[in-house]
N, C-alpha and C. Protein backbone atom coordinates (compact mmCIF):
# COMPACT_ATOMS: atom_id res chain seq x y z
N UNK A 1 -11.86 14.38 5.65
CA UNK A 1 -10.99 13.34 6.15
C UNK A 1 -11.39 12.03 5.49
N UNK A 2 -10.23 11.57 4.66
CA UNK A 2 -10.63 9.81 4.22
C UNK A 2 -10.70 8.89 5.12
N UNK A 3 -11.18 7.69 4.93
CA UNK A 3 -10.84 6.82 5.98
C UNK A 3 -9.56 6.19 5.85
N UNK A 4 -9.11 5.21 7.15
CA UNK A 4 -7.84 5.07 7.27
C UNK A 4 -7.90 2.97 7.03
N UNK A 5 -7.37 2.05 6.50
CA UNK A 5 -7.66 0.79 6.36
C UNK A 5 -6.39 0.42 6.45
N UNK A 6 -6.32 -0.75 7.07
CA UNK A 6 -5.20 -1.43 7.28
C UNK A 6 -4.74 -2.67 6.26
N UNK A 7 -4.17 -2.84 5.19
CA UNK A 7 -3.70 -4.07 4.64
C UNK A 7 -3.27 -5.18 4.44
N UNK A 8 -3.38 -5.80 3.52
CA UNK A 8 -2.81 -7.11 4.15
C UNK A 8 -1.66 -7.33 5.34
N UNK A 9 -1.71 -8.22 6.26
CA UNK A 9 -0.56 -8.86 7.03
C UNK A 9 0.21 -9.53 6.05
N UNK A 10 -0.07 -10.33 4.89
CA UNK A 10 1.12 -11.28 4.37
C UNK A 10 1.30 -10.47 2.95
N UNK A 11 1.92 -9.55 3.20
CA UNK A 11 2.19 -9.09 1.51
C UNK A 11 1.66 -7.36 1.19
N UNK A 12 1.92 -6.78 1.66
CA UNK A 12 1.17 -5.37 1.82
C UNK A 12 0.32 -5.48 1.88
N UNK A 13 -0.14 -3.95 1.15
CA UNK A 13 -1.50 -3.63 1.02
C UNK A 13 -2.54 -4.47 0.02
N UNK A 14 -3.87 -4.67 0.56
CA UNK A 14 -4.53 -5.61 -0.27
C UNK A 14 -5.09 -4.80 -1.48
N UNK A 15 -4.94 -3.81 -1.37
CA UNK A 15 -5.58 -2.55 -2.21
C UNK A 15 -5.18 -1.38 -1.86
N UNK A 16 -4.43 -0.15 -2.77
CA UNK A 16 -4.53 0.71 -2.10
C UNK A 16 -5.67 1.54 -1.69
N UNK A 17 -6.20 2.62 -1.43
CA UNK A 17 -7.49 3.27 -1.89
C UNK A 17 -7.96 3.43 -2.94
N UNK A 18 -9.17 3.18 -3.43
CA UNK A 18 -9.71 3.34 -5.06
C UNK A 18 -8.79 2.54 -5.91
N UNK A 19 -8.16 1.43 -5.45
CA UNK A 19 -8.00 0.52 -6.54
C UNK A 19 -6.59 -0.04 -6.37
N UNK A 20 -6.22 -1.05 -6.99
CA UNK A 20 -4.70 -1.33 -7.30
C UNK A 20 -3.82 -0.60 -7.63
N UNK A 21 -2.44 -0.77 -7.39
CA UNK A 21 -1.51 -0.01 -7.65
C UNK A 21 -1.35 0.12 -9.39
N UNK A 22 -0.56 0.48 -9.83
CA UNK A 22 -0.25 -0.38 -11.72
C UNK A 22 0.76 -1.44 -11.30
N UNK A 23 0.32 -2.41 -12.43
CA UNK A 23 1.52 -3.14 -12.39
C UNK A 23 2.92 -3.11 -13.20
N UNK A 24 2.63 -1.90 -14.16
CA UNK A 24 3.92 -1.65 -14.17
C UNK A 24 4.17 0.24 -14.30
N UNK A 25 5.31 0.40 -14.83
CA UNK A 25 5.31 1.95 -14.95
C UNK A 25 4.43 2.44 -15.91
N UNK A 26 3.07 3.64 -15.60
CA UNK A 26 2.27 4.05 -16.62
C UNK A 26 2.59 5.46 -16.50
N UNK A 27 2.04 5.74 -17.82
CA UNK A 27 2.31 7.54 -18.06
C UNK A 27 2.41 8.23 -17.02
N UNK A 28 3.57 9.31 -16.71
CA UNK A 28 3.51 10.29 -15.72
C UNK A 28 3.45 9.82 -14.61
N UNK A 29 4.06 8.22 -14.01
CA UNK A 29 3.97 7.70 -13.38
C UNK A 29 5.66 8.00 -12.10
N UNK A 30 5.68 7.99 -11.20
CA UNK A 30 7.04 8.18 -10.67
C UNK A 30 7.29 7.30 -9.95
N UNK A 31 8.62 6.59 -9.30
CA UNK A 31 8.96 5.72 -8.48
C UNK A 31 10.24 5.73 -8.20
N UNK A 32 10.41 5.98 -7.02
CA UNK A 32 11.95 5.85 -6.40
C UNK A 32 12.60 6.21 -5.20
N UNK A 33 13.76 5.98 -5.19
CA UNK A 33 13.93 5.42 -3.45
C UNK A 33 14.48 6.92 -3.14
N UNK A 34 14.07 7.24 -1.91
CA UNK A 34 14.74 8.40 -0.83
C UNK A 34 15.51 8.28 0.12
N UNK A 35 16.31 9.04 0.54
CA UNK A 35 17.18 9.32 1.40
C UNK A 35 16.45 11.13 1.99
N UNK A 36 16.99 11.35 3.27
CA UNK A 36 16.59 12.83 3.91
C UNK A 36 17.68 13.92 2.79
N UNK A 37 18.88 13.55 2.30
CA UNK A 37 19.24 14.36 1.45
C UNK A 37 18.41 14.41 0.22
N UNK A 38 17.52 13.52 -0.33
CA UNK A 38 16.83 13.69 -1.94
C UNK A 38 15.43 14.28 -1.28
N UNK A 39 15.10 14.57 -0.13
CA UNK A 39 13.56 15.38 -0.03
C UNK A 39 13.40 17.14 -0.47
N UNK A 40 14.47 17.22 -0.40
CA UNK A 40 13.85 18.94 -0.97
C UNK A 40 13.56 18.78 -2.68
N UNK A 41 14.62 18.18 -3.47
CA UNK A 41 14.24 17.52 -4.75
C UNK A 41 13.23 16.67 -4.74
N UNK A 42 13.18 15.66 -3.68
CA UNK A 42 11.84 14.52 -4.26
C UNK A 42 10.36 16.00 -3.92
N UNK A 43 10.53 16.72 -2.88
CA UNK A 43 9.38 17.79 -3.13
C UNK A 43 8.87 18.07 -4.73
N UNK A 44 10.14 19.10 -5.61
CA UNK A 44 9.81 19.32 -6.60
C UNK A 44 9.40 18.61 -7.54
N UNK A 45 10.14 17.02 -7.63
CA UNK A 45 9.85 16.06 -8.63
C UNK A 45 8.21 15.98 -8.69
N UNK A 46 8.13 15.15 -7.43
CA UNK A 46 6.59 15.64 -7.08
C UNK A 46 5.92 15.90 -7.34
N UNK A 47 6.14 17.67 -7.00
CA UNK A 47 5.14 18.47 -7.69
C UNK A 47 4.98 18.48 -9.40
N UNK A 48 6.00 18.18 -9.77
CA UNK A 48 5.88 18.30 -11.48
C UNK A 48 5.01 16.90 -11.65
N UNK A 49 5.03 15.70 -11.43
CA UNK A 49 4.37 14.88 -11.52
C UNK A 49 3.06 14.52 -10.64
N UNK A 50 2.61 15.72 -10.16
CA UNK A 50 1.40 15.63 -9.73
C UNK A 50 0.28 16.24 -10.39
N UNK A 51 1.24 17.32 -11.22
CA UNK A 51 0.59 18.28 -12.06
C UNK A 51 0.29 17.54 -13.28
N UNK A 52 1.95 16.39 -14.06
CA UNK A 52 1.42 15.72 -14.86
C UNK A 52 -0.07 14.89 -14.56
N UNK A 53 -0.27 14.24 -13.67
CA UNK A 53 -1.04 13.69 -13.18
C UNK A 53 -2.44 13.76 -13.17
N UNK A 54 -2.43 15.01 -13.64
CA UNK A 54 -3.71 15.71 -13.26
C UNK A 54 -4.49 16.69 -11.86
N UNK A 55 -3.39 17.07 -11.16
CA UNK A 55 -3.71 17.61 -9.73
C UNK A 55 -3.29 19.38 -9.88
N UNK A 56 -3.93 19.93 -9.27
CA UNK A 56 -3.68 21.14 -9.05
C UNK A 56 -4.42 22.09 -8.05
N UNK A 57 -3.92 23.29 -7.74
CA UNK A 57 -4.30 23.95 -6.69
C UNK A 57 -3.96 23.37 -5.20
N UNK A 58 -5.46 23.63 -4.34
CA UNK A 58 -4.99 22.56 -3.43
C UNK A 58 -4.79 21.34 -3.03
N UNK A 59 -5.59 20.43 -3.91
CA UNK A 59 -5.50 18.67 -4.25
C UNK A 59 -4.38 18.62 -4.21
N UNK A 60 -3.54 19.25 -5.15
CA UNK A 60 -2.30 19.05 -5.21
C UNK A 60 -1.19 19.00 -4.27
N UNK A 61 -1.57 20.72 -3.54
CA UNK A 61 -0.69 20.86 -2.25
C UNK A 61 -1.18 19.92 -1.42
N UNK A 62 -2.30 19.12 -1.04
CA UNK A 62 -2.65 18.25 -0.27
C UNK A 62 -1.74 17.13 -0.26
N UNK A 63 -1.86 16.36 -1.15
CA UNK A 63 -0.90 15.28 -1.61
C UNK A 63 0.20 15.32 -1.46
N UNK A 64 1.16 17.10 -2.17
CA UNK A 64 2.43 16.93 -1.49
C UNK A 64 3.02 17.15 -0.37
N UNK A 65 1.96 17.73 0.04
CA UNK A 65 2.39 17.60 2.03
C UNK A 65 2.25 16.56 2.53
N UNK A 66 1.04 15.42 2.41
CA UNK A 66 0.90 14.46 2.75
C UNK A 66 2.11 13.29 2.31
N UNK A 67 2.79 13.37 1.18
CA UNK A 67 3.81 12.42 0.86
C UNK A 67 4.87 12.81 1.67
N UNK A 68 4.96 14.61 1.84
CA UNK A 68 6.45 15.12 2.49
C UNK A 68 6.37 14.51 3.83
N UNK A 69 4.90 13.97 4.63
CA UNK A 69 4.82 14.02 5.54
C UNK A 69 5.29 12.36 6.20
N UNK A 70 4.88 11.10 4.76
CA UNK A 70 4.63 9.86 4.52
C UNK A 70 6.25 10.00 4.52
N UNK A 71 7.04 9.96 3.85
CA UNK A 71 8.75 10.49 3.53
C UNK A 71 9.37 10.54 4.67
N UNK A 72 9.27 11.74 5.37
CA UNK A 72 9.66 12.12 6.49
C UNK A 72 9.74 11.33 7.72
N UNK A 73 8.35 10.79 7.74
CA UNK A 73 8.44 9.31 8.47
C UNK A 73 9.19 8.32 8.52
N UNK A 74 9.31 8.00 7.12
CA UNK A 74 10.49 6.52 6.55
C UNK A 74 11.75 7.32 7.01
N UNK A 75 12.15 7.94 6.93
CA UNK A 75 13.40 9.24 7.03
C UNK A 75 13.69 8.50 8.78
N UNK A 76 12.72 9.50 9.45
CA UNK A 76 12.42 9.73 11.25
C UNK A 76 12.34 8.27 11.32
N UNK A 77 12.06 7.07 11.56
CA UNK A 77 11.22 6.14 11.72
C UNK A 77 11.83 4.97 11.58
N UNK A 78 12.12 4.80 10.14
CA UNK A 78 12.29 3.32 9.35
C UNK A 78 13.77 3.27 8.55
N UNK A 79 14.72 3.77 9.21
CA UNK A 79 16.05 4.07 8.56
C UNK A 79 16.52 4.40 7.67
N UNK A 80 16.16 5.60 7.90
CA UNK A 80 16.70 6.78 6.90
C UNK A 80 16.11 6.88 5.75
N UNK A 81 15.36 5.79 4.97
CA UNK A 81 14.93 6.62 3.83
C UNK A 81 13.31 5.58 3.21
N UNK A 82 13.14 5.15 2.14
CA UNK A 82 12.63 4.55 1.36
C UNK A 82 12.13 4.02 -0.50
N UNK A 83 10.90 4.17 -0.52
CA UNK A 83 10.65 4.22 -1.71
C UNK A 83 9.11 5.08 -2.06
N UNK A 84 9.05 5.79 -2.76
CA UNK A 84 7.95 6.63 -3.16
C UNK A 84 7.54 6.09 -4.25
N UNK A 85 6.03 5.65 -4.63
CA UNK A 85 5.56 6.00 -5.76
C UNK A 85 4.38 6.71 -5.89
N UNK A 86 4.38 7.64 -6.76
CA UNK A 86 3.30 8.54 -7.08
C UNK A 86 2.35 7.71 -8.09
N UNK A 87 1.11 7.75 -8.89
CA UNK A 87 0.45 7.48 -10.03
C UNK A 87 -0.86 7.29 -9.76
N UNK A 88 -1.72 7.44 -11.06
CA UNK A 88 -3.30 7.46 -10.84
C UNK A 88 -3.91 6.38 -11.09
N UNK A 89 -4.82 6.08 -10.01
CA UNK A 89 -5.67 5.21 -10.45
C UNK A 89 -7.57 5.65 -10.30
N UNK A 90 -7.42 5.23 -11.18
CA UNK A 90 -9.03 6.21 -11.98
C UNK A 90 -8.78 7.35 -11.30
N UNK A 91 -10.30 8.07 -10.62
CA UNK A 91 -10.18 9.31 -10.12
C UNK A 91 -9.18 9.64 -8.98
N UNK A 92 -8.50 8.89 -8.49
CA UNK A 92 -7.35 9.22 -7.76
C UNK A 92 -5.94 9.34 -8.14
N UNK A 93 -5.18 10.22 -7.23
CA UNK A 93 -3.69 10.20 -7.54
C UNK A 93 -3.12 9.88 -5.99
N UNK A 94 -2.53 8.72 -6.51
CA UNK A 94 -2.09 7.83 -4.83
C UNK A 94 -0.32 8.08 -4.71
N UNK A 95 -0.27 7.93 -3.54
CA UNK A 95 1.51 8.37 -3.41
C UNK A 95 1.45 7.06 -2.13
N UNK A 96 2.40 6.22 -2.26
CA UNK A 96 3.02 5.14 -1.47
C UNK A 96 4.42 5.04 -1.43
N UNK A 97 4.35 4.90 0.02
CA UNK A 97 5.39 5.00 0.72
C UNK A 97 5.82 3.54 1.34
N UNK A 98 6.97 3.28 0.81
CA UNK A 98 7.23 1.69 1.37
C UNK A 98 8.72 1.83 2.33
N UNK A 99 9.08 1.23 3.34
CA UNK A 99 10.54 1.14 4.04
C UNK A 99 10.22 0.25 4.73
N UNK A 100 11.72 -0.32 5.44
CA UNK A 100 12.05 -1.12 5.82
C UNK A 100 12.54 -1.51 7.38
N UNK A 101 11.39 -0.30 8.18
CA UNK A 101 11.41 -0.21 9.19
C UNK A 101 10.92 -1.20 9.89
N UNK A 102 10.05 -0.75 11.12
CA UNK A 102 9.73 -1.91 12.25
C UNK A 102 8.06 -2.24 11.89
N UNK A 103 7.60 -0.82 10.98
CA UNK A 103 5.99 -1.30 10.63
C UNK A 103 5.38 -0.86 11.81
N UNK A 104 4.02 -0.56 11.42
CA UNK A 104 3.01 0.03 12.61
C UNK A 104 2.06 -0.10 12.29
N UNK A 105 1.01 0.05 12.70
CA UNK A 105 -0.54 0.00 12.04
C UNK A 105 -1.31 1.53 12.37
N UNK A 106 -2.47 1.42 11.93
CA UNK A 106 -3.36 2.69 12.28
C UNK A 106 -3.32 2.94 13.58
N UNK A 107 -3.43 2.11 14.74
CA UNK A 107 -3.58 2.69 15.71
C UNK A 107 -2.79 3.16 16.47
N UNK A 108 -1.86 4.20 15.87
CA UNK A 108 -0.56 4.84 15.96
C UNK A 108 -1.04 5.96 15.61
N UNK A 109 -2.21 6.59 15.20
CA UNK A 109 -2.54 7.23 14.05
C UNK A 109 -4.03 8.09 15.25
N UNK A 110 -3.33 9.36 16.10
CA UNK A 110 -4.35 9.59 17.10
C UNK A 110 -6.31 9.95 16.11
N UNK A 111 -6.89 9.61 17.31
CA UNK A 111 -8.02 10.04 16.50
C UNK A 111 -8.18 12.15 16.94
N UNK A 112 -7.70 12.41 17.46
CA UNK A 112 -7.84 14.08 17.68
C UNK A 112 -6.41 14.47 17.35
N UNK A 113 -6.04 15.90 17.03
CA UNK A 113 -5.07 16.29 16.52
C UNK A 113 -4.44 16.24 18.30
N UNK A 114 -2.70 15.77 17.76
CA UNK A 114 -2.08 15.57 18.76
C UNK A 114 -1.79 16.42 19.55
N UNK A 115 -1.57 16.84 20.90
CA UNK A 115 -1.56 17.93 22.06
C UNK A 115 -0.18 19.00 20.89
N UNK A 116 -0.10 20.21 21.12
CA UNK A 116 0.88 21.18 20.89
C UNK A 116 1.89 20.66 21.32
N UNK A 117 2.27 20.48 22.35
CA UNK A 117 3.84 19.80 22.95
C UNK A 117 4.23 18.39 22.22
N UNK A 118 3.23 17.76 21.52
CA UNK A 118 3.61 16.30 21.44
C UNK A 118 4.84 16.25 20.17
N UNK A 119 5.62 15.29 20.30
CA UNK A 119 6.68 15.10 19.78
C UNK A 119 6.09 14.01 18.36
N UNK A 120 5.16 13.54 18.45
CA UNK A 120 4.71 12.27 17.75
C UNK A 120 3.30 12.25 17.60
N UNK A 121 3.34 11.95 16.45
CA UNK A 121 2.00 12.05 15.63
C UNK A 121 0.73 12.72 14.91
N UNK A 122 1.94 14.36 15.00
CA UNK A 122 1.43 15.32 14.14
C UNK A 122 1.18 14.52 11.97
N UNK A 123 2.12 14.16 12.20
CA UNK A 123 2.19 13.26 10.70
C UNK A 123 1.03 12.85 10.02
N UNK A 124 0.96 11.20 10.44
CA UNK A 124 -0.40 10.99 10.00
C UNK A 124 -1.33 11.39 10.14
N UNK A 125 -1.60 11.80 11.56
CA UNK A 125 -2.72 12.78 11.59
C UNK A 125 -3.38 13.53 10.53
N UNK A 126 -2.32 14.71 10.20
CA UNK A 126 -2.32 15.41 9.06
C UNK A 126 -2.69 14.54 7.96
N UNK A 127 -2.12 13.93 7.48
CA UNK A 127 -2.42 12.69 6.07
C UNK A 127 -3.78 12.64 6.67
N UNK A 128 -3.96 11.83 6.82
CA UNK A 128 -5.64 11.65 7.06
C UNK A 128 -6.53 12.45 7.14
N UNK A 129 -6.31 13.78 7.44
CA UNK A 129 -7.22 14.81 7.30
C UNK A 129 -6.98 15.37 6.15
N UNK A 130 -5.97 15.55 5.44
CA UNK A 130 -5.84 16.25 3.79
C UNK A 130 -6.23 15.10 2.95
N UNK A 131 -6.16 14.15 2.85
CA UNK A 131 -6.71 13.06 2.00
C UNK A 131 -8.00 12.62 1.82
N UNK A 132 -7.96 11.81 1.30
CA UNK A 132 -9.53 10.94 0.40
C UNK A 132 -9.27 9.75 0.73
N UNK A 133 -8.10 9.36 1.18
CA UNK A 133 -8.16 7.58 1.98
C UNK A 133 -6.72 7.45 2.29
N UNK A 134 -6.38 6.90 3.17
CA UNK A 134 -5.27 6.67 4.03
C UNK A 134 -5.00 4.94 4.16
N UNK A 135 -4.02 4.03 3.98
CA UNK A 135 -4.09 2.84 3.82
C UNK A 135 -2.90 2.44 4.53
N UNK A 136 -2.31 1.44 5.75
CA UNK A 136 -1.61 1.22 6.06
C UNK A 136 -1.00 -0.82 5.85
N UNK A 137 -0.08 -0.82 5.28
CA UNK A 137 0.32 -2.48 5.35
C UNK A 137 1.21 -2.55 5.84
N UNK A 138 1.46 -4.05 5.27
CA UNK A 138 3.04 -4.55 6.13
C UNK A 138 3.66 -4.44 4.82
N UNK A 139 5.34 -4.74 4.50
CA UNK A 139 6.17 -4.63 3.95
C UNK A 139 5.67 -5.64 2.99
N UNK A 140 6.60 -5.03 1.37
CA UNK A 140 5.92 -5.79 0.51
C UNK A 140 6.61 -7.00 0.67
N UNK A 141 6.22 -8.36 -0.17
CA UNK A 141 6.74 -10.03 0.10
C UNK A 141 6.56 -10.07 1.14
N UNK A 142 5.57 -10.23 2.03
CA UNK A 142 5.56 -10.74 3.14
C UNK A 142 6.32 -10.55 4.09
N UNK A 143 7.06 -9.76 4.28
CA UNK A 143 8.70 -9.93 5.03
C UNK A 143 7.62 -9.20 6.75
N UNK A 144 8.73 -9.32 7.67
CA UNK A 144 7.82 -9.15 9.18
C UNK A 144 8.13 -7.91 9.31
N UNK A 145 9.58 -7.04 8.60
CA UNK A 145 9.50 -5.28 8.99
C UNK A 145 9.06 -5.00 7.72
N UNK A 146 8.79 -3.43 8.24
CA UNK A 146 8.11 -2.75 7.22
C UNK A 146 6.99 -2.23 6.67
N UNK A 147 6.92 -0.89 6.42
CA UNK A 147 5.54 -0.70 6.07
C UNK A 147 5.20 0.03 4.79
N UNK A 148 4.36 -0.18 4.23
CA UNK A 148 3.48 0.56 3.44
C UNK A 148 2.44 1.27 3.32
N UNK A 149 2.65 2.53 3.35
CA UNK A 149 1.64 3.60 3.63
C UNK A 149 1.52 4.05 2.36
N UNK A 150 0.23 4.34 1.89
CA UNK A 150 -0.35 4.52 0.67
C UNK A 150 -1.62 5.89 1.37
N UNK A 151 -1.75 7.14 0.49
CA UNK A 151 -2.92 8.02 0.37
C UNK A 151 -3.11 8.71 -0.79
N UNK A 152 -4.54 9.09 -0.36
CA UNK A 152 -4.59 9.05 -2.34
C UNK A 152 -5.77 10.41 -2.08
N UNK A 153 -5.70 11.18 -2.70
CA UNK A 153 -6.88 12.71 -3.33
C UNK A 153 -7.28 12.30 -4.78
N UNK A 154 -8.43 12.50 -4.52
CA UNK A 154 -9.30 12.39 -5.61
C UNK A 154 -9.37 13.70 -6.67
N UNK A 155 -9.20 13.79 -7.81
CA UNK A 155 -9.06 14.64 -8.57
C UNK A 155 -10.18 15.01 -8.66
N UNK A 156 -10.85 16.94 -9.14
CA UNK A 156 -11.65 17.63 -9.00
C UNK A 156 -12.66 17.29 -10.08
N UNK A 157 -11.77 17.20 -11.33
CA UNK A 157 -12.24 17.32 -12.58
C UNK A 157 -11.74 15.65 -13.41
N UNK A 158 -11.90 14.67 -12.95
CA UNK A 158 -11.07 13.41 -13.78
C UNK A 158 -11.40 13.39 -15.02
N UNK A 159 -10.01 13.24 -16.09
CA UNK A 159 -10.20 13.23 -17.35
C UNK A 159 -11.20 12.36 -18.29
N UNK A 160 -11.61 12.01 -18.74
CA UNK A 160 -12.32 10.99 -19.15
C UNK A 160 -11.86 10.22 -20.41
């Protein structure tokens, strides 16, 4: 289980895990907005660019459950959809999730896996236990809705 950090209040995240985002598009890099109709495709995209990425086996499946899970949220949550970006920074491959919902922080985020009956908060939960760091902000520019959820797996073997 990574740990879970909360980000900036004025402007997202102050960092995601293991480092800054890029500042612009780098190799094998992905970014783009969802709707609940583009998730069975944003799955596969995904996966092909996780693999570019450098991820495989279960790192890999880790990450893309954890984004299906980050997704699904903005979907359930933050009206209807958002923005994904996948890409590496050093030994990590981070997937962030940005929308334009109401925003929440970690402590939304149970510390024991949620009861069988519960309707809420199987999600992060999960993220946080398949990951290497879990990062929660507010919406990017400062704006008062919105959040940015960022997690990131550390690759087995990083290229050098």
């Amino acid at each position: 289980m990574g740990p879970t950090t909360e980000g900036s209040p004025d402007g997202g995240p102050e960092r995601p895990p293991g480092g800054p985002a890029p500042d612009g598009p780098a190799d094998h890099s992905l970014e783009t907005r969802f709707t609940s109709a583009d998730l069975p495709s944003l799955r596969v995209l995904m996966g092909a660019y996780a693999a570019r990425l450098g991820l495989a086996g279960r790192r890999r499946d880790a990450l893309l459950l954890s984004a299906n899970e980050l997704a699904d949220n903005a979907i359930r949550h933050a009206g209807g959809g958002g923005r994904l970006a996948l890409y590496r920074s050093g030994p990590l491959v981070c997937c962030r999730v940005s929308d334009s919902g109401p925003g929440f922080d970690a402590s939304v985020i149970p510390e024991c896996a949620p009861g069988l009956g519960s309707a809420t908060g199987w999600g992060l939960w999960t993220v946080r236990q398949l990951t290497d760091g879990l990062e929660i902000g507010r919406g990017d520019g400062g704006r008062a809705r919105g959040a940015v959820v960022t997690c990131c797996v550390r690759l087995t073997h990083p290229a050098r």
